[in-house]
C-alpha atoms as a PDB file:
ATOM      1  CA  UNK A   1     -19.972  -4.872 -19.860  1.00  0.00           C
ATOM      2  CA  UNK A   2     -22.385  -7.060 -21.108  1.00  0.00           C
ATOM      3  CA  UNK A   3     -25.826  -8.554 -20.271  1.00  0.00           C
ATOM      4  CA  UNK A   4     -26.016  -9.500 -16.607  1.00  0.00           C
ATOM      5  CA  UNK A   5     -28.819 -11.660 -14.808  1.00  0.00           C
ATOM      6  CA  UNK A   6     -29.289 -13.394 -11.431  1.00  0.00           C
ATOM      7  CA  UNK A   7     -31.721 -16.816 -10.999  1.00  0.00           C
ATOM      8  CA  UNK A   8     -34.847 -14.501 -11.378  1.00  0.00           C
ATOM      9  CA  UNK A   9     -33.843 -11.599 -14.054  1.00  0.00           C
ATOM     10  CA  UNK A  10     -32.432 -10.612 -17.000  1.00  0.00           C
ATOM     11  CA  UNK A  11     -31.052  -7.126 -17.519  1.00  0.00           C
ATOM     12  CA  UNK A  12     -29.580  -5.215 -20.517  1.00  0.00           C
ATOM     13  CA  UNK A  13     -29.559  -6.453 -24.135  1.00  0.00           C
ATOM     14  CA  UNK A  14     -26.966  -9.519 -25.528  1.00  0.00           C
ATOM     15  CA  UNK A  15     -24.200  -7.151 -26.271  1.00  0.00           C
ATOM     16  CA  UNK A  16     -21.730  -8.792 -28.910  1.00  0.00           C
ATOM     17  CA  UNK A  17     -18.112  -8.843 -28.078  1.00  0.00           C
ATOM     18  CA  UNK A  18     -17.095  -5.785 -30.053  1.00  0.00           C
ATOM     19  CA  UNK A  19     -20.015  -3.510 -28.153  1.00  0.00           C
ATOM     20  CA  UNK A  20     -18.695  -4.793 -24.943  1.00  0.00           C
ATOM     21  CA  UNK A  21     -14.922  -3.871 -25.638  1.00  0.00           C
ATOM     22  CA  UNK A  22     -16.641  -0.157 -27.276  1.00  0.00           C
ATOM     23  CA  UNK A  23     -18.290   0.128 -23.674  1.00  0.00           C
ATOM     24  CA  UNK A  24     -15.209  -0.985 -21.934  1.00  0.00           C
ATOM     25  CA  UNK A  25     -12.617   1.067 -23.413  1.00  0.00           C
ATOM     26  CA  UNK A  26     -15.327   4.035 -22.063  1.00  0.00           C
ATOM     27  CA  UNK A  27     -14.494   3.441 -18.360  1.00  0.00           C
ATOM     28  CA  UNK A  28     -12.199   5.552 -16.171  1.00  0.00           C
ATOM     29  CA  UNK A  29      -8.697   4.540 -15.687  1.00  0.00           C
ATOM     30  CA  UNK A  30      -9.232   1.400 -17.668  1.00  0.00           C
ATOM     31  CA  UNK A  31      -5.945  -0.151 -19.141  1.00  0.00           C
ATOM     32  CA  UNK A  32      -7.150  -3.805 -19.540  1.00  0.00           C
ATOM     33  CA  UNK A  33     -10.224  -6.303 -19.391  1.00  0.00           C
ATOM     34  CA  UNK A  34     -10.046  -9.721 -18.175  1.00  0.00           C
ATOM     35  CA  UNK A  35     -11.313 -11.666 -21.105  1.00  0.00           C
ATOM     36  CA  UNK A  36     -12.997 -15.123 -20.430  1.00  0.00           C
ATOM     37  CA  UNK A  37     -12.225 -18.277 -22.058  1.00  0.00           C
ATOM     38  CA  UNK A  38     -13.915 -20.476 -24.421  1.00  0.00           C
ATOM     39  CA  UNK A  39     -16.780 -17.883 -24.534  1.00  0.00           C
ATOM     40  CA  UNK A  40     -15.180 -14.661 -25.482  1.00  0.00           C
ATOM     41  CA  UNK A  41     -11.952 -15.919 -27.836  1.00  0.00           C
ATOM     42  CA  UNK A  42     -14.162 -17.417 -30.727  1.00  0.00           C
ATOM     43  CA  UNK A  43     -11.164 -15.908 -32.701  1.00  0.00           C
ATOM     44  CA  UNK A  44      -8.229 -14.974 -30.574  1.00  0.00           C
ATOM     45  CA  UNK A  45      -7.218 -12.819 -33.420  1.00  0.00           C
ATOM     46  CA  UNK A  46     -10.511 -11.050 -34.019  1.00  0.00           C
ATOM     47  CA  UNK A  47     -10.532 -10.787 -30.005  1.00  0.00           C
ATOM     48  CA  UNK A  48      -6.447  -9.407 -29.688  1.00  0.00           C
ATOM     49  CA  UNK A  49      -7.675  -6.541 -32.633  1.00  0.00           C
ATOM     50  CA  UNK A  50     -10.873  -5.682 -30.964  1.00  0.00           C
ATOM     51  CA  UNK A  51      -8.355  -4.751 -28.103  1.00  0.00           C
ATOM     52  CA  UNK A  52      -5.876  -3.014 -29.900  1.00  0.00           C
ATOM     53  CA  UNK A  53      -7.997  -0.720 -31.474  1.00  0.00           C
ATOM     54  CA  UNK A  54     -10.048   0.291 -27.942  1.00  0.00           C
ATOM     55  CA  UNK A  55      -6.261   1.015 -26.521  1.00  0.00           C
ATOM     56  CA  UNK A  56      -6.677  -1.856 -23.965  1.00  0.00           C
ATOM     57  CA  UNK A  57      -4.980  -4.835 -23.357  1.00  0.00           C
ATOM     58  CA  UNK A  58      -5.957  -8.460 -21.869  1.00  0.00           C
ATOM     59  CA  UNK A  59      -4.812  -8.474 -17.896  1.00  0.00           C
ATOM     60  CA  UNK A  60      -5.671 -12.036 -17.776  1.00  0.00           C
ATOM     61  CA  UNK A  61      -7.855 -14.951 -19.417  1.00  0.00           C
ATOM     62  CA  UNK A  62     -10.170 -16.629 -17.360  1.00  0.00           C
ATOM     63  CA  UNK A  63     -10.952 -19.938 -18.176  1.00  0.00           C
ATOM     64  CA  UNK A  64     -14.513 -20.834 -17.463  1.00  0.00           C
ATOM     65  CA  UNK A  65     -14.752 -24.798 -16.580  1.00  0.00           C
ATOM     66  CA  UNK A  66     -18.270 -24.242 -14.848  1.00  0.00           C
ATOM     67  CA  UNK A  67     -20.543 -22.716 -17.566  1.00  0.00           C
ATOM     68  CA  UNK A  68     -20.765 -25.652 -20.335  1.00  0.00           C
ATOM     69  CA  UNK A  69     -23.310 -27.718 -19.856  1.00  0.00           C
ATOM     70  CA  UNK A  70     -21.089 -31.354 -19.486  1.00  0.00           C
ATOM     71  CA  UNK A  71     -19.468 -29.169 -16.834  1.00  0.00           C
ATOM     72  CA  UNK A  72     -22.686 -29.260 -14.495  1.00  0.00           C
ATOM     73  CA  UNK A  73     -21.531 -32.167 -11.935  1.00  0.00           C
ATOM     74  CA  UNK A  74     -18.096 -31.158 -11.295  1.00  0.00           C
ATOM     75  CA  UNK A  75     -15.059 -30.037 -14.022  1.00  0.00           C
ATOM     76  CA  UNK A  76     -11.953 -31.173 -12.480  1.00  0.00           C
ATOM     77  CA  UNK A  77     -14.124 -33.536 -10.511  1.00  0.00           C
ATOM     78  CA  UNK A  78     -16.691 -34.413 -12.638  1.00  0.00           C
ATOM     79  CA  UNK A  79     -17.161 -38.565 -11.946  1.00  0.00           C
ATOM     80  CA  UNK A  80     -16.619 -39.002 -16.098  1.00  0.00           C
ATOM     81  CA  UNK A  81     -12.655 -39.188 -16.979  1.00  0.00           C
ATOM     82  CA  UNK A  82     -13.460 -37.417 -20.612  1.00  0.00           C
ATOM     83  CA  UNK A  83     -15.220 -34.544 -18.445  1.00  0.00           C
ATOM     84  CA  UNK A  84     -12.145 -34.008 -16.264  1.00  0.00           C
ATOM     85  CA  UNK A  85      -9.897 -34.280 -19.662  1.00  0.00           C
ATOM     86  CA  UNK A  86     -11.814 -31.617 -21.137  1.00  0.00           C
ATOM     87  CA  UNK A  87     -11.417 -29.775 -18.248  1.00  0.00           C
ATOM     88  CA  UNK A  88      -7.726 -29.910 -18.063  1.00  0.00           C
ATOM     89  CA  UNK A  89      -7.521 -28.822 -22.184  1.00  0.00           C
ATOM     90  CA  UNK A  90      -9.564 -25.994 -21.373  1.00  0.00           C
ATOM     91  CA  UNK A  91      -7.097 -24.739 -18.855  1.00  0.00           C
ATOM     92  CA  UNK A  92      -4.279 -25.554 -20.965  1.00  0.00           C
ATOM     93  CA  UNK A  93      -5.838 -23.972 -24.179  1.00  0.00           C
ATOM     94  CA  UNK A  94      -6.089 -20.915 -21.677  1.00  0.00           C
ATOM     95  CA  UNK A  95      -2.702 -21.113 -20.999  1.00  0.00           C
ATOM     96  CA  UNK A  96      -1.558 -20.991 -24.962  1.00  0.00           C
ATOM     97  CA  UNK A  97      -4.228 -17.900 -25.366  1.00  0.00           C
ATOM     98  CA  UNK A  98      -2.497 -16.135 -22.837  1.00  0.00           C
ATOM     99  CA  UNK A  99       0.909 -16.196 -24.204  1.00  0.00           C
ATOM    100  CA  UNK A 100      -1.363 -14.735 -27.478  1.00  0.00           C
ATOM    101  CA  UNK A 101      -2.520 -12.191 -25.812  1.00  0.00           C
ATOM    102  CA  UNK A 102       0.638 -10.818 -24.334  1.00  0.00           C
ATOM    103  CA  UNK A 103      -0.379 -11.408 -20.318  1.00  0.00           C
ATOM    104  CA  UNK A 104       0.991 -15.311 -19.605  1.00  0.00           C
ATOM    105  CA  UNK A 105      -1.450 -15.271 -17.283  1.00  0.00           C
ATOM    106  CA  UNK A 106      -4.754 -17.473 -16.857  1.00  0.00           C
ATOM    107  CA  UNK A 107      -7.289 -17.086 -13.743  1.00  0.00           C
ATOM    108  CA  UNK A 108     -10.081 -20.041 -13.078  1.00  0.00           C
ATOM    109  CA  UNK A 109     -12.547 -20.223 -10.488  1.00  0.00           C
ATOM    110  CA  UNK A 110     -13.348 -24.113 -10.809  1.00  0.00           C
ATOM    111  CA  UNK A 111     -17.031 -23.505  -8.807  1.00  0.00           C
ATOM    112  CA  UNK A 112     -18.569 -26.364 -10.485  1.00  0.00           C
ATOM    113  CA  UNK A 113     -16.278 -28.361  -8.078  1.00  0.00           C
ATOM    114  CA  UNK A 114     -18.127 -29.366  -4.724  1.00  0.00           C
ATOM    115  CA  UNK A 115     -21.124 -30.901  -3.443  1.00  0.00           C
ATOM    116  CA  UNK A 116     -24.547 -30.223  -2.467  1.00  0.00           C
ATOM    117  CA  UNK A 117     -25.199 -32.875  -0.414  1.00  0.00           C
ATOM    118  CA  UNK A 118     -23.443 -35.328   2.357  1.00  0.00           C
ATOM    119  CA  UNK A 119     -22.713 -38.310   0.334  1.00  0.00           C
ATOM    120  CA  UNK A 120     -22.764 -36.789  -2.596  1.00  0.00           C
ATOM    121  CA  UNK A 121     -18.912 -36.983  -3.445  1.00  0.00           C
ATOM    122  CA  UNK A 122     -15.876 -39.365  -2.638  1.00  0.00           C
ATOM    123  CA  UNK A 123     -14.397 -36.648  -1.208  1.00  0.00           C
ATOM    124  CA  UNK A 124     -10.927 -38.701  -0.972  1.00  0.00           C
ATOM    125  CA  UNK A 125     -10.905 -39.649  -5.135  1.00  0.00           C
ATOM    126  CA  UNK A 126     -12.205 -35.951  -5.734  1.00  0.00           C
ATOM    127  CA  UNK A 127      -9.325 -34.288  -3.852  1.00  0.00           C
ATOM    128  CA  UNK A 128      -6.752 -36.699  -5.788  1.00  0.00           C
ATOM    129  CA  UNK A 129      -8.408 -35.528  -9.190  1.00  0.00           C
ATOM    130  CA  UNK A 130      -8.858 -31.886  -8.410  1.00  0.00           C
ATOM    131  CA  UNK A 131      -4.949 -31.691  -7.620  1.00  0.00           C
ATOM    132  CA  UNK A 132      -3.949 -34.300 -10.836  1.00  0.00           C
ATOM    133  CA  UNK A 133      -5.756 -31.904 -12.900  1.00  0.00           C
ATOM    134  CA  UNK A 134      -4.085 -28.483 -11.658  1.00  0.00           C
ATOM    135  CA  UNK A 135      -0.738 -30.008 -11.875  1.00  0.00           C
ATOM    136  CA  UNK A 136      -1.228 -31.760 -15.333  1.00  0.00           C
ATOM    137  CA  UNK A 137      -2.528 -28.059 -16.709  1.00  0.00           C
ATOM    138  CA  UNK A 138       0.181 -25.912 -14.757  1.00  0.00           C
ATOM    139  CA  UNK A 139       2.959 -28.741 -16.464  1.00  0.00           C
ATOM    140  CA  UNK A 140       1.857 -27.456 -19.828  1.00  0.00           C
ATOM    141  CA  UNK A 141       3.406 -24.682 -19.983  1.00  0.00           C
ATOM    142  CA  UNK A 142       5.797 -23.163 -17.059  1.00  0.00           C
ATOM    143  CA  UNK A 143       5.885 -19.667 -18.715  1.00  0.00           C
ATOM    144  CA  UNK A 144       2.426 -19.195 -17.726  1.00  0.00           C
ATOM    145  CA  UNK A 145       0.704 -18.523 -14.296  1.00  0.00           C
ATOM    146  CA  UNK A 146      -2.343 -20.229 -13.347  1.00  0.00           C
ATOM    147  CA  UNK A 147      -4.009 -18.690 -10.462  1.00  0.00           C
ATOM    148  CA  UNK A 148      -6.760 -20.071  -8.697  1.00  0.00           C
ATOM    149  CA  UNK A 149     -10.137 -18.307  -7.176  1.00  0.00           C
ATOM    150  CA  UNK A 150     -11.257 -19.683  -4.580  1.00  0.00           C
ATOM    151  CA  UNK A 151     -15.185 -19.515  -2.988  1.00  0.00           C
ATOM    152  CA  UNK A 152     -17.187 -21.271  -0.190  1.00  0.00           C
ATOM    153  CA  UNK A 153     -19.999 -21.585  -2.196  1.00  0.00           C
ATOM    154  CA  UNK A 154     -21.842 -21.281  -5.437  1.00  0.00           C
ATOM    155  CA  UNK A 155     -22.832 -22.985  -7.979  1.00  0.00           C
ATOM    156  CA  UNK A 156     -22.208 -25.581  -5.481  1.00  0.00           C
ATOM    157  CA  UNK A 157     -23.239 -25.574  -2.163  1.00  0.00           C
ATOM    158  CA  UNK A 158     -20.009 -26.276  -1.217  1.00  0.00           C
ATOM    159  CA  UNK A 159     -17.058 -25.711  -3.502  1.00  0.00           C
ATOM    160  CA  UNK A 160     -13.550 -27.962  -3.029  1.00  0.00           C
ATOM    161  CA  UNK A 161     -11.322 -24.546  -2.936  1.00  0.00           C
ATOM    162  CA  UNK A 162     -13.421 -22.566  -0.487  1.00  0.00           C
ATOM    163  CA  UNK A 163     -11.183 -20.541   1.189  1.00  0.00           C
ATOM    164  CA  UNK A 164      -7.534 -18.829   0.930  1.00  0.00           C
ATOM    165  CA  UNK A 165      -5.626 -21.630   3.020  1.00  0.00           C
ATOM    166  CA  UNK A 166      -7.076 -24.529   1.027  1.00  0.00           C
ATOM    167  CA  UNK A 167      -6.297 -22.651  -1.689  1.00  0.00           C
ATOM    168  CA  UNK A 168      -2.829 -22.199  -0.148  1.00  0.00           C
ATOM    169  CA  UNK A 169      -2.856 -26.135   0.561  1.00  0.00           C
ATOM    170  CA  UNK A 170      -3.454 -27.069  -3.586  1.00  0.00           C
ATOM    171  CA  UNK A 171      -0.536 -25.073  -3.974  1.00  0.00           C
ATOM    172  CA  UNK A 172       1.467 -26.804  -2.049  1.00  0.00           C
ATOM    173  CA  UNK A 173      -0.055 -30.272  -3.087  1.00  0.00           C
ATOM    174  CA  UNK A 174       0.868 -29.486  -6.901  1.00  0.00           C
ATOM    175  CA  UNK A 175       4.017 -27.992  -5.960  1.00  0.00           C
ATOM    176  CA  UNK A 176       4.398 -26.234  -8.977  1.00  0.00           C
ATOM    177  CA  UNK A 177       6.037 -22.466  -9.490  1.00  0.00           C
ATOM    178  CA  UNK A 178       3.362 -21.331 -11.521  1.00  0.00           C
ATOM    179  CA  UNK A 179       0.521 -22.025  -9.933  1.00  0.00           C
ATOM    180  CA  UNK A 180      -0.908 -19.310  -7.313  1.00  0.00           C
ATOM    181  CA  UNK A 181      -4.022 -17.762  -5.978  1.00  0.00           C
ATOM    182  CA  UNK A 182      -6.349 -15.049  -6.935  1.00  0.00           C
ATOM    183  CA  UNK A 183      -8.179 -13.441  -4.019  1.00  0.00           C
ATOM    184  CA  UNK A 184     -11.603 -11.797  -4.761  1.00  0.00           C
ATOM    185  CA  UNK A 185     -12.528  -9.850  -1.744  1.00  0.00           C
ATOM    186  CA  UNK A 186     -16.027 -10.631  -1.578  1.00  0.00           C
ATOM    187  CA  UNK A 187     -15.245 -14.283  -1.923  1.00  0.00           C
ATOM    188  CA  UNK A 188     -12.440 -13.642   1.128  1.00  0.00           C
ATOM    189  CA  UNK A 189     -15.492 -11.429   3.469  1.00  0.00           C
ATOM    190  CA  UNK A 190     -18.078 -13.703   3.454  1.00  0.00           C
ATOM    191  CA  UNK A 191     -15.705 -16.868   3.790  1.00  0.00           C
ATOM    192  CA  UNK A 192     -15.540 -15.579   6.160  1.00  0.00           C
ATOM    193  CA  UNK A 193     -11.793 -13.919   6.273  1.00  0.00           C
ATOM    194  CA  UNK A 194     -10.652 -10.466   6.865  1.00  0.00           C
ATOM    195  CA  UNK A 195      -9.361 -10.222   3.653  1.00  0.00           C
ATOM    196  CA  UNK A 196      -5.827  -8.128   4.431  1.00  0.00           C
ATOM    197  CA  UNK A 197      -5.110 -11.432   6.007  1.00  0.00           C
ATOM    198  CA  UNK A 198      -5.603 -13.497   3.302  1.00  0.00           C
ATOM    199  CA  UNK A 199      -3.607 -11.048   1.197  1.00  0.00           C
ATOM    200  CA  UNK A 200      -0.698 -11.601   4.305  1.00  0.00           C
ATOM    201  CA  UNK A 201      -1.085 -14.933   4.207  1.00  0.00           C
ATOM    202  CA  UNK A 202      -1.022 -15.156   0.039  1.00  0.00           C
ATOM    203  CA  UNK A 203       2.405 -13.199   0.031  1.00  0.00           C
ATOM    204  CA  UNK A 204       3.836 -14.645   2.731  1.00  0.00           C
ATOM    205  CA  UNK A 205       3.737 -17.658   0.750  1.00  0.00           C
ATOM    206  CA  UNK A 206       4.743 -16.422  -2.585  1.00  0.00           C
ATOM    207  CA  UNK A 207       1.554 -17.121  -4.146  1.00  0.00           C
ATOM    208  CA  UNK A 208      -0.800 -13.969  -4.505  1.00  0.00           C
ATOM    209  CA  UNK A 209      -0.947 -13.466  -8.510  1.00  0.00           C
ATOM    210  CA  UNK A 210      -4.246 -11.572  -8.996  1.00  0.00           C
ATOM    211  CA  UNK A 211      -6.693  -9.134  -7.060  1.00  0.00           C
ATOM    212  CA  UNK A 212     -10.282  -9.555  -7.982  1.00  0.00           C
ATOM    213  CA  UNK A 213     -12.016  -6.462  -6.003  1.00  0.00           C
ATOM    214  CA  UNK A 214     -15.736  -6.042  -5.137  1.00  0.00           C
ATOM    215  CA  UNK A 215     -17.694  -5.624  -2.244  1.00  0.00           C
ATOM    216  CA  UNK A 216     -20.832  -7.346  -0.053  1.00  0.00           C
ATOM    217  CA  UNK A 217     -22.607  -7.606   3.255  1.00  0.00           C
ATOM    218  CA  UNK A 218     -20.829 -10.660   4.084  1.00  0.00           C
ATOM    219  CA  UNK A 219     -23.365 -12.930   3.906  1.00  0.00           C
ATOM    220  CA  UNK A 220     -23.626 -13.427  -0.285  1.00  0.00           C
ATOM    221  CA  UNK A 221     -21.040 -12.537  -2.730  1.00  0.00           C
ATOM    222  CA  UNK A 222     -23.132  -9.302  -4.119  1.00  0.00           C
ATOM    223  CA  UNK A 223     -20.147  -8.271  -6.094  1.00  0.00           C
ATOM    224  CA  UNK A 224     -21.238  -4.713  -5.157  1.00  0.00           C
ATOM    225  CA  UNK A 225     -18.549  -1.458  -5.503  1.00  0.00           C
ATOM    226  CA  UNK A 226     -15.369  -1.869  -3.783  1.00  0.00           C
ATOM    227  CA  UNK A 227     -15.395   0.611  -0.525  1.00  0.00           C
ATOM    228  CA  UNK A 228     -19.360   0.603  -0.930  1.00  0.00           C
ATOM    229  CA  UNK A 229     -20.277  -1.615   2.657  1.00  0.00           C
ATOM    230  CA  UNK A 230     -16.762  -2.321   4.103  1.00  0.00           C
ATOM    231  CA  UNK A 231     -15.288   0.748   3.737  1.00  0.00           C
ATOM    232  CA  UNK A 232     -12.462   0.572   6.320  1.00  0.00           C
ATOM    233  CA  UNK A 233     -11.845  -2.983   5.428  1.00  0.00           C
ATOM    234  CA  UNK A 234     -11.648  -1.953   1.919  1.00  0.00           C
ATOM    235  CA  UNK A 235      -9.043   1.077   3.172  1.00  0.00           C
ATOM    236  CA  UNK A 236      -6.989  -1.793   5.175  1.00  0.00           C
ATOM    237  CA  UNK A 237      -7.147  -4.128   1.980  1.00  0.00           C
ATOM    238  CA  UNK A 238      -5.432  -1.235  -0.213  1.00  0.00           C
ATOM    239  CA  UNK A 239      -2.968  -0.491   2.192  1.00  0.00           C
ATOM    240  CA  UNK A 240      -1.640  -4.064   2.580  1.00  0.00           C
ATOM    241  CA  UNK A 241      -1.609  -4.439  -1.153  1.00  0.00           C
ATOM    242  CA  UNK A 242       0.598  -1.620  -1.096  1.00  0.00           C
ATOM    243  CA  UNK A 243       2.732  -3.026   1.838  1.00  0.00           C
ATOM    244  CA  UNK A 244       3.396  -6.283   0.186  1.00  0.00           C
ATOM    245  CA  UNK A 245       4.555  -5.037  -3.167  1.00  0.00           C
ATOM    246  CA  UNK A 246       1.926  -6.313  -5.102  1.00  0.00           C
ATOM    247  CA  UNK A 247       2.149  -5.062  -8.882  1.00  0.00           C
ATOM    248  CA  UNK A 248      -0.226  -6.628 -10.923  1.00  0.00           C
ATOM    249  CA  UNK A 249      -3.828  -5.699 -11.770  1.00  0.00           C
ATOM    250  CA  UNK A 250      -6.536  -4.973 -10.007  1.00  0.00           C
ATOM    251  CA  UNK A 251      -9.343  -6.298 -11.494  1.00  0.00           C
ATOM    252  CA  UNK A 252     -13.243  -5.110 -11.181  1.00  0.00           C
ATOM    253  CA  UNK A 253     -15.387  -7.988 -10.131  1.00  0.00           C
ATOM    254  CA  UNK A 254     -18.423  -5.836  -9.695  1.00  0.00           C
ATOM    255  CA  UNK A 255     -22.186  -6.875 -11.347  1.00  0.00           C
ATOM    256  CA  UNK A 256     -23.738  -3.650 -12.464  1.00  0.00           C
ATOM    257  CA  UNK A 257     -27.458  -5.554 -12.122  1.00  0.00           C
ATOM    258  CA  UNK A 258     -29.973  -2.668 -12.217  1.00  0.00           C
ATOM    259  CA  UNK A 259     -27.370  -0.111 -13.107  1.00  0.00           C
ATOM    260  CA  UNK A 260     -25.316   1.185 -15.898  1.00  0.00           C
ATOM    261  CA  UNK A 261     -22.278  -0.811 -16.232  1.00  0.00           C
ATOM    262  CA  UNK A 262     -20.137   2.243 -17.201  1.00  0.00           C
ATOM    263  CA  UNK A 263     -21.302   4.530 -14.513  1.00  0.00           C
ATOM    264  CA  UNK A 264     -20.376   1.599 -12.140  1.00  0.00           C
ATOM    265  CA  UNK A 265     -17.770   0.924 -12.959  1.00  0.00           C
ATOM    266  CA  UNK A 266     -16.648   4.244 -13.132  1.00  0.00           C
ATOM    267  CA  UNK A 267     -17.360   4.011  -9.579  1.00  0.00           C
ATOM    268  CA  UNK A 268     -15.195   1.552  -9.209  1.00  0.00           C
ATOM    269  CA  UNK A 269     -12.334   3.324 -10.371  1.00  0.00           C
ATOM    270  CA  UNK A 270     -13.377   6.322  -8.105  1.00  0.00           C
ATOM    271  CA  UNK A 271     -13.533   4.126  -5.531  1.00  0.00           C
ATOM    272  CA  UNK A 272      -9.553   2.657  -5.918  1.00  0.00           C
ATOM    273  CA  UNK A 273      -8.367   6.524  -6.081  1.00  0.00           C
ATOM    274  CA  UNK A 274     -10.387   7.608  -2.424  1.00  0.00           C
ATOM    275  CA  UNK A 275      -8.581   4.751  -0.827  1.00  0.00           C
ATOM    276  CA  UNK A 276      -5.554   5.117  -2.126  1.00  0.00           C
ATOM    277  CA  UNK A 277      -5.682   9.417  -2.110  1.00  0.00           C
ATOM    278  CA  UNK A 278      -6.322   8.686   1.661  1.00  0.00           C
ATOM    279  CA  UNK A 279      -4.013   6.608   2.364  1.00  0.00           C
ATOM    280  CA  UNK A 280      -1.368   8.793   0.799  1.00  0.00           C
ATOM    281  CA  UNK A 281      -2.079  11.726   3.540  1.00  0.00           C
ATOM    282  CA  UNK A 282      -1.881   9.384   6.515  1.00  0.00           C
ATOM    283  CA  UNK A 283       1.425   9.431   7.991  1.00  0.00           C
ATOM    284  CA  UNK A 284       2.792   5.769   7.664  1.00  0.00           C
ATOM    285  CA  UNK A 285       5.207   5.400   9.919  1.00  0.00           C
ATOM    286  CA  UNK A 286       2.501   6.663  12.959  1.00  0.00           C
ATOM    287  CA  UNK A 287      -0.454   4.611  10.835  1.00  0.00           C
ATOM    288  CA  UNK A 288       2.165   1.570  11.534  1.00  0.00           C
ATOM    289  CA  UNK A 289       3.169   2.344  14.568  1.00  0.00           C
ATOM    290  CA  UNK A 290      -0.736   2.287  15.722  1.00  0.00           C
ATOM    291  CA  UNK A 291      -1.480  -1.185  14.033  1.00  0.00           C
ATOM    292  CA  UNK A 292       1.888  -2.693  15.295  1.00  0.00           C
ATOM    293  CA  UNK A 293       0.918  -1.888  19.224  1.00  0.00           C
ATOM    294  CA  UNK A 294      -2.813  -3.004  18.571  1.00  0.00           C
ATOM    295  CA  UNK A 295      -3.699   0.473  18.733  1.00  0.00           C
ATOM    296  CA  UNK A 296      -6.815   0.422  15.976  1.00  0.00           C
ATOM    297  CA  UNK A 297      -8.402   3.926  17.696  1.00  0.00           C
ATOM    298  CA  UNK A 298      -5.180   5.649  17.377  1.00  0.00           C
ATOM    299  CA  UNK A 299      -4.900   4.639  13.592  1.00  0.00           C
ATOM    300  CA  UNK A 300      -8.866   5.578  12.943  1.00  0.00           C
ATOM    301  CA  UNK A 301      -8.106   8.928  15.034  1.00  0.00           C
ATOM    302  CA  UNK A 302      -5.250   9.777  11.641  1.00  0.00           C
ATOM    303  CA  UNK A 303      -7.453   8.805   8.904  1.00  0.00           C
ATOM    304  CA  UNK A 304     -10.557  10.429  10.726  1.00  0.00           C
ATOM    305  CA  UNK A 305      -8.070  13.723  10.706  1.00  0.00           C
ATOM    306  CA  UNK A 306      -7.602  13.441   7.509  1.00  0.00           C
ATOM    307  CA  UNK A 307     -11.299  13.148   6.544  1.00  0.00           C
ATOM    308  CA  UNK A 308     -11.630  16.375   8.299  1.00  0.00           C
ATOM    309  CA  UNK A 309     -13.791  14.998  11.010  1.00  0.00           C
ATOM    310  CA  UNK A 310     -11.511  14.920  13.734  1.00  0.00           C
END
């Protein structure tokens, strides 16, 4: 909702945090906004009212521990113990906003966290660190869930959490309740995953606390509209969200770029209700029959009838 830009552009004014929460609380279907932490909760009182009065609420806060400068070489990380520290209080300080905000929930995609280069880390003291520092933040506060977004790759060439089973494997290593995973589909495509497995393999293991949806061409994380490139993918991905009882919010991780944000995301929203009208006409019990004896035509053939273009 506010100004976007990629390494060569700039596009749309510096909207102030009031005009993005007005533009916001103009999208379709919108009941929350993911609000990110230390840049947007200057005041988390002055942040919780601009809220109230748009009729939205904060799904989640997500603590950014890649954009500060001191963060450049690494957050949890970082070589410097006071850089790691600071790290950890931002997560934690995340945490207490949270319980402020009414979602006890905090989201952090610790991409600062990697290497560009072979030799570039101690990837044994790193490891240690990166785990310390999730556990010491989770151990503040047990009411809260801290959920962690993985990536392969930038800002670092290579990011520590790059995929949903090492993400799976610091949750086990911290071996804390509260800590989880938030899958991003793009992130999960051009791992590369299929996605509805990573959502599997997230339940399975108790651990899938947030749905960040978007779209690419599995190659870059384009953050492009859900449904837009992958459609049957993105058809699969709903119905397996469904299937494993998931019930908390899905979350637009789309970059409008060149377009209007609220006519995109609007899209987005359009996008969530063709899946989902779709897969609400398909017979389930014959869709699961198909997938369960590897029959993939035989499921297409029922959606295709559906679409009318059997």
């Amino acid at each position: 909702m506010g100004q976007t830009r990629d390494r060569f552009q700039v596009w749309g004014p510096p909207y102030t945090l009031e005009e993005k929460v007005q533009r916001a609380a103009q999208v379709e279907n919108l009941g929350a906004v993911e609000v990110v932490y230390p840049q947007e909760f200057e005041d988390v009182a002055c942040t919780k009212k601009l809220l109230d009065d748009a009729g939205l609420v904060c799904s989640t806060v997500n603590v950014n521990i890649k954009g500060d400068p001191m963060f450049h070489m690494g957050g949890l990380t970082h070589p410097n113990p006071e850089v790691r520290a600071k790290a950890v209080e931002y997560l934690k300080r995340g945490m207490d906003i949270s319980v402020e905000m009414g979602c006890n929930l905090v989201t952090c995609c610790p991409l600062g966290d990697g290497h560009d280069y072979s030799f570039q880390m101690d990837y044994i003291q790193a490891w240690g660190w990166f785990i310390e520092g999730i556990r010491e933040a989770a151990q503040h506060r047990s009411d809260v869930k801290l959920s962690l977004e993985y990536k392969a790759n930038e800002t670092r060439a290579r990011v520590i959490m790059g995929s949903a089973t090492s993400a799976l494997h610091v949750c086990d290593q911290v071996g804390l309740d509260n800590v989880g995973v938030t899958i991003d589909i793009g992130h999960a495509l051009y791992a590369p995953e299929t996605p509805s497995l990573s959502i599997a393999q997230l339940n399975h293991a108790g651990k899938l606390f947030l749905f960040h949806i978007n779209d690419n061409y599995r190659n870059w994380d384009w953050d492009l509209v859900p449904g837009s490139v992958n459609w049957w993918d993105w058809v699969e991905n709903m119905l397996y969200i469904e299937k494993v009882g998931y019930d908390g919010w899905v979350v637009s991780d789309v970059m409008p770029g060149r377009l209007d944000s609220i006519q995109v995301l609007n899209a987005v929203s359009r996008s969530i209700k063709r899946a989902k009208n779709l897969l609400d006409k398909v017979d389930h019990d014959e869709l699961w029959a198909a997938i369960r004896s590897n029959n993939a035509m035989a499921a297409y053939d029922l959606f295709y009838k559906e679409l009318g273009l059997d």
